[in-house]
C-alpha atoms as a PDB file:
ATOM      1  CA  UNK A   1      37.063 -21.781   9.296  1.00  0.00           C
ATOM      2  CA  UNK A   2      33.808 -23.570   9.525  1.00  0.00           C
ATOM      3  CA  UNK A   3      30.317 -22.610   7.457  1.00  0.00           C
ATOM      4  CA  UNK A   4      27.481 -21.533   9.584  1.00  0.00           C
ATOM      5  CA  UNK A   5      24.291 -22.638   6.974  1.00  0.00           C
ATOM      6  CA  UNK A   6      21.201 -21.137   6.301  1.00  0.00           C
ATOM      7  CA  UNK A   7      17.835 -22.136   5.818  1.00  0.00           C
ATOM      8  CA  UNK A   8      17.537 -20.452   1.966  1.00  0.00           C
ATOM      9  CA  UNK A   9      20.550 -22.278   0.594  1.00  0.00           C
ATOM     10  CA  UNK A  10      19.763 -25.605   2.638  1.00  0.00           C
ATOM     11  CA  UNK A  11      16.447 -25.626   0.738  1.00  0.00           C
ATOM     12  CA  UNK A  12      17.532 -24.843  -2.210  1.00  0.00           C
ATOM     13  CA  UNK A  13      19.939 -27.814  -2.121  1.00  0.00           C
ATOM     14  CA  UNK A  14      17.265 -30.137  -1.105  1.00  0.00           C
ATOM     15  CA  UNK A  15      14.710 -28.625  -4.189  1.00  0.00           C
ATOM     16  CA  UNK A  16      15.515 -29.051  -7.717  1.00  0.00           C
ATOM     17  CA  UNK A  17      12.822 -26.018  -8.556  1.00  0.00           C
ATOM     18  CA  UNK A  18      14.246 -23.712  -6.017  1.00  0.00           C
ATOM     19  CA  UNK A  19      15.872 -20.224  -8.070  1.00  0.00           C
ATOM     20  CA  UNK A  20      18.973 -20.486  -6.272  1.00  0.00           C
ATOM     21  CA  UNK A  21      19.254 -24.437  -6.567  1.00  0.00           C
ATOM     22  CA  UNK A  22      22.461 -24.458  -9.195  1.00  0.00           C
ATOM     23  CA  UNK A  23      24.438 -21.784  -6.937  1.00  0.00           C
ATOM     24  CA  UNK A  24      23.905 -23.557  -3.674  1.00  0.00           C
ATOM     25  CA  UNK A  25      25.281 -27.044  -5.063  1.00  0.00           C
ATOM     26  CA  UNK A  26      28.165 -25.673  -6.863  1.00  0.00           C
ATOM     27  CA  UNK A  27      28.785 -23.176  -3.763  1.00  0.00           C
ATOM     28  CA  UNK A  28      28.497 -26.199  -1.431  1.00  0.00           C
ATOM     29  CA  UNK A  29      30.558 -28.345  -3.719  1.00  0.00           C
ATOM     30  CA  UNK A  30      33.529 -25.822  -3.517  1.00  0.00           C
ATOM     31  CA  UNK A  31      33.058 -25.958   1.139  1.00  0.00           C
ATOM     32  CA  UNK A  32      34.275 -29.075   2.951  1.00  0.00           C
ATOM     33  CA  UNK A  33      31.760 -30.619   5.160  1.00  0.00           C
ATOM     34  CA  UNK A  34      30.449 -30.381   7.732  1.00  0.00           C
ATOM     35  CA  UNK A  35      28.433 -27.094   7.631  1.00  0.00           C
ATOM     36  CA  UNK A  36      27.210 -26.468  11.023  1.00  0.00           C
ATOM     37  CA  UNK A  37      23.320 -24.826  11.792  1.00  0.00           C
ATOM     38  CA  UNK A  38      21.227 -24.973  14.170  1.00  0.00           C
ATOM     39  CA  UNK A  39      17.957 -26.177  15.288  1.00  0.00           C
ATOM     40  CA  UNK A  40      15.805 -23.147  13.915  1.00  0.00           C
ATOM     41  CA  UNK A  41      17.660 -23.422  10.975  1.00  0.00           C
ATOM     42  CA  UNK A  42      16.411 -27.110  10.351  1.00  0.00           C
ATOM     43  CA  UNK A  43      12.472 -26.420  11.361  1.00  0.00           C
ATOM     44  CA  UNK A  44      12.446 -23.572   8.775  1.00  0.00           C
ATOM     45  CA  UNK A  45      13.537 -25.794   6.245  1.00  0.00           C
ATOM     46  CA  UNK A  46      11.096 -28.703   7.219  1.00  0.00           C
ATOM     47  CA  UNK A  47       8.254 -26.356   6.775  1.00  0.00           C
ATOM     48  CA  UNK A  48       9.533 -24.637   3.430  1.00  0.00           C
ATOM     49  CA  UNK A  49      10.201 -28.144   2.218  1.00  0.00           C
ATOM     50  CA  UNK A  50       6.758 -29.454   3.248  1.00  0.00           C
ATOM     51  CA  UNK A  51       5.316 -29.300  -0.156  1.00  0.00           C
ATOM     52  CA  UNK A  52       8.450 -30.735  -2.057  1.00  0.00           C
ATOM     53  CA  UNK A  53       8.550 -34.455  -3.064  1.00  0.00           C
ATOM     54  CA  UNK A  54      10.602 -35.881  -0.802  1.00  0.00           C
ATOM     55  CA  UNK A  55      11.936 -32.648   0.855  1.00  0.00           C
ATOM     56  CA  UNK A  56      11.549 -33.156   4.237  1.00  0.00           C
ATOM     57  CA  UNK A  57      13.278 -37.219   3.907  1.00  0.00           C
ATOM     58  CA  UNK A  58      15.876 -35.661   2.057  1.00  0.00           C
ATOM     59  CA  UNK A  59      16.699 -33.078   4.951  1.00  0.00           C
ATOM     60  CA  UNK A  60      16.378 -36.272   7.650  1.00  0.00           C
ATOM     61  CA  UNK A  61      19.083 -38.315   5.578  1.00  0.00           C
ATOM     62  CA  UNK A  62      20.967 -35.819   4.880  1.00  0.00           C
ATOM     63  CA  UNK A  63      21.076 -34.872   8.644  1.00  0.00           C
ATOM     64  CA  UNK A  64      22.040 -38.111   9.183  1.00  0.00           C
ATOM     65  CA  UNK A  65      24.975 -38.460   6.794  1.00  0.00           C
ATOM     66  CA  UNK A  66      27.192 -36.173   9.155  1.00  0.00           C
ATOM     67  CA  UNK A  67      27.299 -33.518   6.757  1.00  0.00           C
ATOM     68  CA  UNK A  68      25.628 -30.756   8.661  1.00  0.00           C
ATOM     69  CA  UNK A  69      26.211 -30.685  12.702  1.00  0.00           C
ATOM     70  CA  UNK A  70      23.632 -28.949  15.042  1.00  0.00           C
ATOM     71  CA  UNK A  71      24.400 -26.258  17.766  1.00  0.00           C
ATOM     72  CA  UNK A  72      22.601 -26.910  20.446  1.00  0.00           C
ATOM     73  CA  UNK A  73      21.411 -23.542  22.515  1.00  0.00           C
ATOM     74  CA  UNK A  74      22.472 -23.251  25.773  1.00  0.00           C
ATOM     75  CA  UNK A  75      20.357 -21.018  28.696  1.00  0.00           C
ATOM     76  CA  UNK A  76      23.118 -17.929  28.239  1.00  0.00           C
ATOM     77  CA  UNK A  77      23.099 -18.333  24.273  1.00  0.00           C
ATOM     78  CA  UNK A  78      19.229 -17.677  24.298  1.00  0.00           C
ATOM     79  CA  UNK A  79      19.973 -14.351  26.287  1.00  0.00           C
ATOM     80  CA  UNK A  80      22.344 -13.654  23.218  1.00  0.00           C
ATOM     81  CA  UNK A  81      19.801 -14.570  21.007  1.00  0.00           C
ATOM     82  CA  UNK A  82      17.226 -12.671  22.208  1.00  0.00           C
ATOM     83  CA  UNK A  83      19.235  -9.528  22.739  1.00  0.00           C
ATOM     84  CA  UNK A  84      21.100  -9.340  19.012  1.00  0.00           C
ATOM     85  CA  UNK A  85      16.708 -10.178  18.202  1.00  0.00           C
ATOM     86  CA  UNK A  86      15.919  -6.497  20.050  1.00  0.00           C
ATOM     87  CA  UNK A  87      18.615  -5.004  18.441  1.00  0.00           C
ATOM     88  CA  UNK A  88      17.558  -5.996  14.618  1.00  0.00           C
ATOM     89  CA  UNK A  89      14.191  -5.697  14.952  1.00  0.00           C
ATOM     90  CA  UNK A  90      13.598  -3.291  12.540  1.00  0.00           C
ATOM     91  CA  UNK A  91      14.703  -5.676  10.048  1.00  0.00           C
ATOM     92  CA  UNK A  92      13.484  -7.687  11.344  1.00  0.00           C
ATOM     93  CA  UNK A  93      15.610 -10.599  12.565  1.00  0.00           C
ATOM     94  CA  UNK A  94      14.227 -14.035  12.800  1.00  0.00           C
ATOM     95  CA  UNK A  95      15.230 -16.507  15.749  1.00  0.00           C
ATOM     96  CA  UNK A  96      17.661 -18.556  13.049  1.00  0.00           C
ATOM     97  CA  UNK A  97      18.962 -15.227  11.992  1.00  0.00           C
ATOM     98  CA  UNK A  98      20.197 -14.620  15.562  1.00  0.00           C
ATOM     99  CA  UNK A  99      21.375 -18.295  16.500  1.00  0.00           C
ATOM    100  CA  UNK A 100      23.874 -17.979  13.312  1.00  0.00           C
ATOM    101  CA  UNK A 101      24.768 -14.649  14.437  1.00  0.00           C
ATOM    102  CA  UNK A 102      25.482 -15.785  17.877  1.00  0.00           C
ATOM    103  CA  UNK A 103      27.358 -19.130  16.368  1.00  0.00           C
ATOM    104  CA  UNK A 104      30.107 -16.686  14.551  1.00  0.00           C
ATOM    105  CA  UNK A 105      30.665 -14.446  17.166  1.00  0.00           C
ATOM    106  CA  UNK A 106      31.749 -17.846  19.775  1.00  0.00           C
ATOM    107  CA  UNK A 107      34.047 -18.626  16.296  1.00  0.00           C
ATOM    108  CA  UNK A 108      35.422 -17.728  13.210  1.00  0.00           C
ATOM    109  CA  UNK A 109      33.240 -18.870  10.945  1.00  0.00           C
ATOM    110  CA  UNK A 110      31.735 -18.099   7.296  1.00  0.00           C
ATOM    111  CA  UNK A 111      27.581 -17.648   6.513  1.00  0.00           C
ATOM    112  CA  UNK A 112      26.427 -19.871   3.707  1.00  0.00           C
ATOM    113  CA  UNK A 113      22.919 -17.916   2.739  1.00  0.00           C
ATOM    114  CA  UNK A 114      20.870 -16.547   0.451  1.00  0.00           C
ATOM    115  CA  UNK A 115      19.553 -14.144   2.854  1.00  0.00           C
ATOM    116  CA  UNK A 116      21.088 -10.046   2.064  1.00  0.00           C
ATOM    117  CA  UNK A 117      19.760  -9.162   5.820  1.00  0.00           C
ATOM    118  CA  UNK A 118      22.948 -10.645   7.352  1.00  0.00           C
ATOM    119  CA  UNK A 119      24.728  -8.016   5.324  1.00  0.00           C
ATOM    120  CA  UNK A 120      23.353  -5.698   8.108  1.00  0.00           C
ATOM    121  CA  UNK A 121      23.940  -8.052  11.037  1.00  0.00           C
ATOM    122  CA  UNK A 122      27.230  -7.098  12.886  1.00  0.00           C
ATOM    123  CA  UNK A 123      28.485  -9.469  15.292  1.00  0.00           C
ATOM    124  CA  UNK A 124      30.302  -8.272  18.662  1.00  0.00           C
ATOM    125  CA  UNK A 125      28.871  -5.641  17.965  1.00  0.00           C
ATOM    126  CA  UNK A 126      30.842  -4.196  15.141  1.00  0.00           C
ATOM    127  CA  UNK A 127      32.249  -6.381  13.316  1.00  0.00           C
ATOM    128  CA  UNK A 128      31.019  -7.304   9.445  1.00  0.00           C
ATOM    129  CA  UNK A 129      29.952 -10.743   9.332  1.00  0.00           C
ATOM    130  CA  UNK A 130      31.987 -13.007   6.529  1.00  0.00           C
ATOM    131  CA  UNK A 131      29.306 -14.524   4.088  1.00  0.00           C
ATOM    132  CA  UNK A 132      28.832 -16.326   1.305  1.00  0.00           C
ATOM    133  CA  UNK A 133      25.827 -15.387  -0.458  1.00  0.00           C
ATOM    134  CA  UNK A 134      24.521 -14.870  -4.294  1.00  0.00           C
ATOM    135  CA  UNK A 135      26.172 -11.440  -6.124  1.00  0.00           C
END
């Protein structure tokens, strides 16, 4: 089963002073590589990691050790997108939200976040996403 990751814990990895720091390297440490995201995922963490020391090369290298692979979006997985978007908006659901949403419903596949909202995401519709987030 692959991991689908999130912005929170990829920032947290990347940022000693982040709360959830600890949890997301020993969470990632039990997960073999390579977590796949996509490209919303990596633009929020540029800009939350804007401020660290090092932050945003961090991200770049570790983008380039092969440990996390991009989803590109295709023209029908932005219709996706934008629909599952519409449906969540009172939560509301950010674009990155709905690209990892839209990644597990194409395969089986495990949420690595910090981020309790996907506890109300369903993909296909119904069905309870599998994630592995904080207690």
């Amino acid at each position: 089963m692959r991991v689908l990751l999130d912005t929170g814990p990829l920032v947290a990895l990347l940022n000693r002073r982040d709360t959830f720091h600890s949890w997301s390297v020993e969470k990632a440490g039990t997960l073999e590589p390579p977590f796949w995201t996509c490209e919303a995922v990596i633009a929020e963490a540029h800009y939350l990691l804007r401020a660290t020391a090092q932050g945003n090369r961090r991200l770049i290298d570790l983008l380039g050790s092969g440990k996390i692979v991009l989803q590109a979006a295709e023209s029908d997985s932005l219709v996706r997108v934008g629909d599952l978007m519409l449906k969540y908006a009172n939560v509301p659901m950010s674009y990155a939200d709905a690209c990892l949403v839209y990644m597990a419903e194409l395969e089986e596949s495990s949420i690595f976040t910090l981020d309790s909202d996907f506890r109300t995401y369903r993909k296909n519709q119904k069905d309870i996403l599998d994630l592995l987030i904080p207690r």
